[in-house]
C-alpha atoms as a PDB file:
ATOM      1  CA  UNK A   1     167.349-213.325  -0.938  1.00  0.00           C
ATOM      2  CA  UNK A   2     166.363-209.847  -2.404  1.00  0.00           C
ATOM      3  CA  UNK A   3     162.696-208.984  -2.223  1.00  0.00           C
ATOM      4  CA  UNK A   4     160.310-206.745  -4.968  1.00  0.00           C
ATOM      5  CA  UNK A   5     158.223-203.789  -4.109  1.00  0.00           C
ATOM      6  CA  UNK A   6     155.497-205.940  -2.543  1.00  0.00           C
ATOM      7  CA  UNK A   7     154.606-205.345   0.925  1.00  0.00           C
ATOM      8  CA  UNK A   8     156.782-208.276   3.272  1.00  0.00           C
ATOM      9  CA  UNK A   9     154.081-209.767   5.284  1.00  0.00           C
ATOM     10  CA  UNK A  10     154.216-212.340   7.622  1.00  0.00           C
ATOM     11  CA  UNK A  11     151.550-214.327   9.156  1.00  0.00           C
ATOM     12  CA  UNK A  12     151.062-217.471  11.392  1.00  0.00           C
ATOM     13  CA  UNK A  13     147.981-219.751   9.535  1.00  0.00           C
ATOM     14  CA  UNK A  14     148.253-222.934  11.295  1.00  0.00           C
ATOM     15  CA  UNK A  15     151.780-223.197  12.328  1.00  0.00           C
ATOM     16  CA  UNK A  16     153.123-222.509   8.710  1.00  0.00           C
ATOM     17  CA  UNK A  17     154.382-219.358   8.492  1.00  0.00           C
ATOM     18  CA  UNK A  18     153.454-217.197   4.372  1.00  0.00           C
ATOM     19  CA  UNK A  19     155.840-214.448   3.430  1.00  0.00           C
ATOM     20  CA  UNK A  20     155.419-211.841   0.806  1.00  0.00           C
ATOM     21  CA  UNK A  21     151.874-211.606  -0.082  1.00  0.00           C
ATOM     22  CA  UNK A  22     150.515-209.559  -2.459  1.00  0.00           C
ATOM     23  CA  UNK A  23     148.474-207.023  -1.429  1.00  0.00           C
ATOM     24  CA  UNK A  24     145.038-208.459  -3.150  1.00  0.00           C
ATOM     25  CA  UNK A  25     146.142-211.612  -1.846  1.00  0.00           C
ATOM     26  CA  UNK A  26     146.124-211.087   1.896  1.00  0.00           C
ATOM     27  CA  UNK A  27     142.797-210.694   2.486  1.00  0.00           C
ATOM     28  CA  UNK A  28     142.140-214.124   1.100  1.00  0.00           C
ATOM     29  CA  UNK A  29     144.669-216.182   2.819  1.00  0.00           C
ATOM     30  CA  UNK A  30     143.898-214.266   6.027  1.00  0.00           C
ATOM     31  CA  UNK A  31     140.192-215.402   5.509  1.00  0.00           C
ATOM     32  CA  UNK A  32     141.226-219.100   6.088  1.00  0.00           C
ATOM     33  CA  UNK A  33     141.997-218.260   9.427  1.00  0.00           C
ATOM     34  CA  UNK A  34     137.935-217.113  10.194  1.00  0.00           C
ATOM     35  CA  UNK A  35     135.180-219.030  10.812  1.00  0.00           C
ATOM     36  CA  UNK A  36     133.852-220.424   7.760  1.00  0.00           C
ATOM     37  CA  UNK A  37     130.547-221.941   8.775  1.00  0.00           C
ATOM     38  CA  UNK A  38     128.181-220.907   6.720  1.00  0.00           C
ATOM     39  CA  UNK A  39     124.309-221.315   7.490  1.00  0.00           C
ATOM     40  CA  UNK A  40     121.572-221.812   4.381  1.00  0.00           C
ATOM     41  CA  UNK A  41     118.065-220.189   4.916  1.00  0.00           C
ATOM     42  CA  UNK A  42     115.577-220.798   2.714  1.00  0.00           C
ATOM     43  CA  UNK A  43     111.451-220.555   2.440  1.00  0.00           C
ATOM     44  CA  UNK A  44     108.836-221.960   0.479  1.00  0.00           C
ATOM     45  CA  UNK A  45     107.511-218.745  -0.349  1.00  0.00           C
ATOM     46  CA  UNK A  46     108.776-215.009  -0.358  1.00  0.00           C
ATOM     47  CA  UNK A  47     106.133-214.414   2.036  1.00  0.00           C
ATOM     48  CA  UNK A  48     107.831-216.156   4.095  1.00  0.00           C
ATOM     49  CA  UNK A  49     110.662-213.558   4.318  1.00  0.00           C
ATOM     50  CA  UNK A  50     109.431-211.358   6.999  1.00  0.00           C
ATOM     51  CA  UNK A  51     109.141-214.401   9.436  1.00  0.00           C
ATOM     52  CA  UNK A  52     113.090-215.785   8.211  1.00  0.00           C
ATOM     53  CA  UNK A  53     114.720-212.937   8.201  1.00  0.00           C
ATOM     54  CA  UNK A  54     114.867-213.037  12.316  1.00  0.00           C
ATOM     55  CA  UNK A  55     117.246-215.950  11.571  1.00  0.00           C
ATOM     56  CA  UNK A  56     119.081-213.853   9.114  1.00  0.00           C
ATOM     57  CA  UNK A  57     119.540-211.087  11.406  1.00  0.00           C
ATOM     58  CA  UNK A  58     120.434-213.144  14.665  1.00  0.00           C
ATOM     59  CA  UNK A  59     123.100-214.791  12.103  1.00  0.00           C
ATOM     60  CA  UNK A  60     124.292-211.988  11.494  1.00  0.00           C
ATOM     61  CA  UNK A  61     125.077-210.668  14.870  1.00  0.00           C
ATOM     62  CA  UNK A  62     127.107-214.089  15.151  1.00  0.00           C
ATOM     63  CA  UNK A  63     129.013-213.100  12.432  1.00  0.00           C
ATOM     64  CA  UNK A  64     128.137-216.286  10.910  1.00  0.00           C
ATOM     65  CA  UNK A  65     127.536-216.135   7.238  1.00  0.00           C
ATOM     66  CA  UNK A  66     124.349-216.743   5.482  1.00  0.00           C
ATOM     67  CA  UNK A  67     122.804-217.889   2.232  1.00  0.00           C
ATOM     68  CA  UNK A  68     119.335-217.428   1.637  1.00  0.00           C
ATOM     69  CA  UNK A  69     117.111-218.739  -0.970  1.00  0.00           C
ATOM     70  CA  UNK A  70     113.891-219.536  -2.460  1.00  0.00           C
ATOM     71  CA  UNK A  71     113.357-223.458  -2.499  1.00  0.00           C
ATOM     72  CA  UNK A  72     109.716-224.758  -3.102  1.00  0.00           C
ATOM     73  CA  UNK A  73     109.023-228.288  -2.497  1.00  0.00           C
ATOM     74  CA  UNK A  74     106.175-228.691  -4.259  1.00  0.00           C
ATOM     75  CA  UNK A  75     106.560-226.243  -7.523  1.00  0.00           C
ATOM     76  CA  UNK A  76     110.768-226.606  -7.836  1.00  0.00           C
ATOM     77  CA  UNK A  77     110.765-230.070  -6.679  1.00  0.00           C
ATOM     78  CA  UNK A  78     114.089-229.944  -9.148  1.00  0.00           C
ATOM     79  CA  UNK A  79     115.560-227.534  -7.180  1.00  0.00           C
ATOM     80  CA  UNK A  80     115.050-228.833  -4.002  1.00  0.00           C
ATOM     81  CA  UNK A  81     116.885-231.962  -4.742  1.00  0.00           C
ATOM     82  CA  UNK A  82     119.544-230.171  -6.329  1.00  0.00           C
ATOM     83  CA  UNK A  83     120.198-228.457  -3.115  1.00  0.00           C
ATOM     84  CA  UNK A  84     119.420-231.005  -0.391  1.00  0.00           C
ATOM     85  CA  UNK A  85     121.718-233.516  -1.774  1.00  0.00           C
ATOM     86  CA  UNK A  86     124.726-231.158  -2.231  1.00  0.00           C
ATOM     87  CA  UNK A  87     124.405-228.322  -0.181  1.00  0.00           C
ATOM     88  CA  UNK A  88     127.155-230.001   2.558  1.00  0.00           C
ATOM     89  CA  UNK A  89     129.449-229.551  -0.497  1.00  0.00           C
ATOM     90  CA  UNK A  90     129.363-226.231  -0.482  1.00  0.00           C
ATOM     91  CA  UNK A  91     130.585-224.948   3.115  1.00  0.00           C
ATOM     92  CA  UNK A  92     126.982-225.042   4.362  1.00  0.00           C
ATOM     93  CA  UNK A  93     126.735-226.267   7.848  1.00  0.00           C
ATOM     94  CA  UNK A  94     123.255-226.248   8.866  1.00  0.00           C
ATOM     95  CA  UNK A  95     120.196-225.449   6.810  1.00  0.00           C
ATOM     96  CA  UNK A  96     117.096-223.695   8.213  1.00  0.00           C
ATOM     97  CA  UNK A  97     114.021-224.893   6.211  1.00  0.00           C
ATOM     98  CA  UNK A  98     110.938-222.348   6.740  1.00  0.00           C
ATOM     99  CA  UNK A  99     107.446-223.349   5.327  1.00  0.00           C
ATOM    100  CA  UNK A 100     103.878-223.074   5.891  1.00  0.00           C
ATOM    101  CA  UNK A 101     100.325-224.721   5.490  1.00  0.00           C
ATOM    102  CA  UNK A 102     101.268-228.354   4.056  1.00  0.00           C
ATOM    103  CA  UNK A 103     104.798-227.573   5.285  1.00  0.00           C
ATOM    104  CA  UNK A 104     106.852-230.712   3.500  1.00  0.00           C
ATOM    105  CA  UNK A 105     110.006-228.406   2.657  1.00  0.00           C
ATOM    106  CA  UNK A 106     112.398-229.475   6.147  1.00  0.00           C
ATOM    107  CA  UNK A 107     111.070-232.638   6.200  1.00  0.00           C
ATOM    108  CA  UNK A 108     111.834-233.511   2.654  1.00  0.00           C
ATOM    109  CA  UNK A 109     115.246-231.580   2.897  1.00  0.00           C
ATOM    110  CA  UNK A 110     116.040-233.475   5.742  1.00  0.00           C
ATOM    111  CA  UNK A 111     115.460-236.486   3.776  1.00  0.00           C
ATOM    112  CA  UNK A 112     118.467-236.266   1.568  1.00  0.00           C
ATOM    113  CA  UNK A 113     120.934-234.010   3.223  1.00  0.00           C
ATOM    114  CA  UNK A 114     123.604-235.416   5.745  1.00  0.00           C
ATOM    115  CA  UNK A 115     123.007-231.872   7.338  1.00  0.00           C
ATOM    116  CA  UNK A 116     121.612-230.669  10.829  1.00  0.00           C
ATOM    117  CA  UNK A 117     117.951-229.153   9.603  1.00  0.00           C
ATOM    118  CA  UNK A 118     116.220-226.942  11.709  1.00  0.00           C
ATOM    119  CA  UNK A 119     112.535-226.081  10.655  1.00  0.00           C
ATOM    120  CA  UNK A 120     110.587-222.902  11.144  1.00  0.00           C
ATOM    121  CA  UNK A 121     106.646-223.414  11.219  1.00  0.00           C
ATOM    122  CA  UNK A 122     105.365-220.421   9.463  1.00  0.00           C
ATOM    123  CA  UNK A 123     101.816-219.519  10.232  1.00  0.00           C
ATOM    124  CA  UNK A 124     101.434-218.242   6.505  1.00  0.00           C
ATOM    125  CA  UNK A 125      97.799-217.145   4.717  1.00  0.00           C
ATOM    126  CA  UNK A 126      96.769-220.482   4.262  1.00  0.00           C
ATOM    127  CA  UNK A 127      97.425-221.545   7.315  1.00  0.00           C
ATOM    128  CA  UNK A 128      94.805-223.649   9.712  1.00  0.00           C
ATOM    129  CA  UNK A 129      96.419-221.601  13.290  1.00  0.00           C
ATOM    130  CA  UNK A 130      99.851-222.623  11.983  1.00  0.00           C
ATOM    131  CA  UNK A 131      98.708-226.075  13.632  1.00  0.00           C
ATOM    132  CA  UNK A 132      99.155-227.632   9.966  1.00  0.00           C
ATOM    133  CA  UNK A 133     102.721-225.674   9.513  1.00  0.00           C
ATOM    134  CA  UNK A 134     104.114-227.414  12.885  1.00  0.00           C
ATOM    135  CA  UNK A 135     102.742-230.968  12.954  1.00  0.00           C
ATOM    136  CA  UNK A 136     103.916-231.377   9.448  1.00  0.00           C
ATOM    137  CA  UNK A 137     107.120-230.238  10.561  1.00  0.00           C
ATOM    138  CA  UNK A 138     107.112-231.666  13.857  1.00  0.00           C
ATOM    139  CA  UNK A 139     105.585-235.268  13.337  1.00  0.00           C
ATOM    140  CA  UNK A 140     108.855-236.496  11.423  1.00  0.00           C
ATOM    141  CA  UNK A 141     109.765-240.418  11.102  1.00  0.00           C
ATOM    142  CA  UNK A 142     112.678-242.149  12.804  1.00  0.00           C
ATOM    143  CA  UNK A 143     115.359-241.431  11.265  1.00  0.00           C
ATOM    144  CA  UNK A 144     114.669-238.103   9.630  1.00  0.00           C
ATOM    145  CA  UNK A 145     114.880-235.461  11.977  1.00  0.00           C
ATOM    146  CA  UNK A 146     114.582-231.848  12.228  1.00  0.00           C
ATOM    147  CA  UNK A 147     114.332-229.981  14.975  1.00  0.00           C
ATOM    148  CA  UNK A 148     111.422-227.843  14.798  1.00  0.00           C
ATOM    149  CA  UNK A 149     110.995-224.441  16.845  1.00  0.00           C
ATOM    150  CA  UNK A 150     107.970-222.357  17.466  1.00  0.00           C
ATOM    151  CA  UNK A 151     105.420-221.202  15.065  1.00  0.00           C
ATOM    152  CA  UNK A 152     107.497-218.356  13.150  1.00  0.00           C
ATOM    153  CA  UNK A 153     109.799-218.918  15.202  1.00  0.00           C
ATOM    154  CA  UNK A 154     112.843-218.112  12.955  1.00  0.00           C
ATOM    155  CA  UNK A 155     115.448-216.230  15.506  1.00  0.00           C
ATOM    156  CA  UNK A 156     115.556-219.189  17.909  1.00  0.00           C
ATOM    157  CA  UNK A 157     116.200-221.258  15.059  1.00  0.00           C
ATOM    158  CA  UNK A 158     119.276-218.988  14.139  1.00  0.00           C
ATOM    159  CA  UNK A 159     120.221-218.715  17.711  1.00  0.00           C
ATOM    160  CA  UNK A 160     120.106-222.915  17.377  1.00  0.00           C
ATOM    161  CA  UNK A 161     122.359-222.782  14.596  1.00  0.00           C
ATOM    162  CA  UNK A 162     124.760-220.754  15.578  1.00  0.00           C
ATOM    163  CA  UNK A 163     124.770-223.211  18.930  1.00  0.00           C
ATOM    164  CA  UNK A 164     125.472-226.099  16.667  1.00  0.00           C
ATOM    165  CA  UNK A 165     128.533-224.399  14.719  1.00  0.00           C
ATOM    166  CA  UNK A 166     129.306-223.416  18.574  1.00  0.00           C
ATOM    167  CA  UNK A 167     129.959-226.685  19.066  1.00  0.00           C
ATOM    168  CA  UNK A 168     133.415-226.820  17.137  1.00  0.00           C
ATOM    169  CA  UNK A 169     134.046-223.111  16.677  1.00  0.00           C
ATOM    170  CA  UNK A 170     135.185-221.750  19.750  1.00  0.00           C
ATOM    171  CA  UNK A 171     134.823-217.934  18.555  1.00  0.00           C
ATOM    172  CA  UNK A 172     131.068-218.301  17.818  1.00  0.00           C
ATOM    173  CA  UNK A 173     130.724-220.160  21.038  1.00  0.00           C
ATOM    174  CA  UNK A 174     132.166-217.293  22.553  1.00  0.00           C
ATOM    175  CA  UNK A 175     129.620-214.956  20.716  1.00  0.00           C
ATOM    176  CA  UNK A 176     126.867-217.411  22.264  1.00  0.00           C
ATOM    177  CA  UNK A 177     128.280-216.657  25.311  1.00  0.00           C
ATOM    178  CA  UNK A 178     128.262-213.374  25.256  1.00  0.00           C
ATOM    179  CA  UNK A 179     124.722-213.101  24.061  1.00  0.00           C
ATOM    180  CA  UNK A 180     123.195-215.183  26.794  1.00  0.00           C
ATOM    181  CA  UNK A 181     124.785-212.832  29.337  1.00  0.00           C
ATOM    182  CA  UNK A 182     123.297-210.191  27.654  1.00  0.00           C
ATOM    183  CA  UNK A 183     119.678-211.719  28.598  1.00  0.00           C
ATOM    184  CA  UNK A 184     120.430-212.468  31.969  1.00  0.00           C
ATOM    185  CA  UNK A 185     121.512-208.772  32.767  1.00  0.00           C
ATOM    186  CA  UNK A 186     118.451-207.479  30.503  1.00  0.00           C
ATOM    187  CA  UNK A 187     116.221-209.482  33.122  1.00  0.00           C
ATOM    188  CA  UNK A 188     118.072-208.259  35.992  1.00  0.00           C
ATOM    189  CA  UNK A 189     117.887-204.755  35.054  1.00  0.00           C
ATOM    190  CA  UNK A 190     114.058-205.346  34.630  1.00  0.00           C
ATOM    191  CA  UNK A 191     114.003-206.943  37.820  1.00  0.00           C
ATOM    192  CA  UNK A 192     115.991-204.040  39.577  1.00  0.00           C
ATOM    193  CA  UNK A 193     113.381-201.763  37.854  1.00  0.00           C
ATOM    194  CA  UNK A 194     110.619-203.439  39.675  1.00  0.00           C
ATOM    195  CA  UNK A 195     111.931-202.587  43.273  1.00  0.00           C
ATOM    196  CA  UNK A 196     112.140-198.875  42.831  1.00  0.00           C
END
């Protein structure tokens, strides 16, 4: 069989082996064999950014992918439909919801997505103490539930995430891994530091 002038690759994508790819294609079909988890961050408010983007960064020292948006549940009520009901359709894995005061966004999120949800408290302007933020994020029925971290606490609820895709991904639960033992020898260098 003679061959053109593109470059004669061959790869191993889940036992099936693909010969002569085009250059621009490679880097798509060699994509498939990455992690493809993908974790949706969104707020009520862009004030809420500087408290979610911890989750954002943590993410992104996963190497987990992110999408982050503005979603509103009580002034794009629309919008937040639009995305709870098919955001599992679009690669998303796990959704952190962030929200403050009257904090109804993970709740009402976790309502109609078949996703994990994982809320972030915000303690935002209007805010009693960030008491209102977590109980209303906290104090869900049976049979809606999100798990709720500390008040603005956004890079545990990364970290969570990124435990959850863990779960079936063995190269983020690797990452996870890694990171933990990280911490331990941060403490025990702190600990050494003590004793001199």
């Amino acid at each position: 069989m003679e061959h053109d002038s593109r470059t004669r690759i061959t790869i191993q994508i889940f036992s099936v082996k693909v010969f002569d790819l085009k250059p621009e294609t490679k880097k798509t079909v060699l994509n498939k064999n990455k992690n493809m988890s993908k974790v949706a961050i969104i707020m009520g408010s862009i004030s809420d950014m500087p408290v979610m983007q911890d989750a954002i960064d943590i993410l992104k020292q996963f190497n987990i992918e992110t999408e982050v948006d503005i979603v509103s549940a009580h002034r794009t009520p629309e919008k937040l439909f639009d995305f709870s009901k098919n955001a599992h359709t679009r690669g998303i894995s796990v959704i952190i919801a962030g929200a403050g005061g009257a904090a109804h966004l993970p709740g009402m999120v976790a309502s109609m997505s078949p996703l994990p949800i994982i809320g972030v408290p915000v303690k935002s302007s209007n805010s009693i103490d960030g008491w209102d933020s977590v109980l209303s994020i906290l104090q869900m029925p049976g049979g809606v539930p999100v798990a709720t971290v500390a008040l603005n606490g956004a890079k545990n609820a990364g970290i969570l995430a990124a435990q959850i895709i863990g779960s079936h991904d063995k190269k983020v639960l690797d990452t996870i891994i890694a990171y933990k033992e990280e911490l331990k020898a941060a403490v025990n260098k702190a600990a050494e530091g003590l004793k001199k």
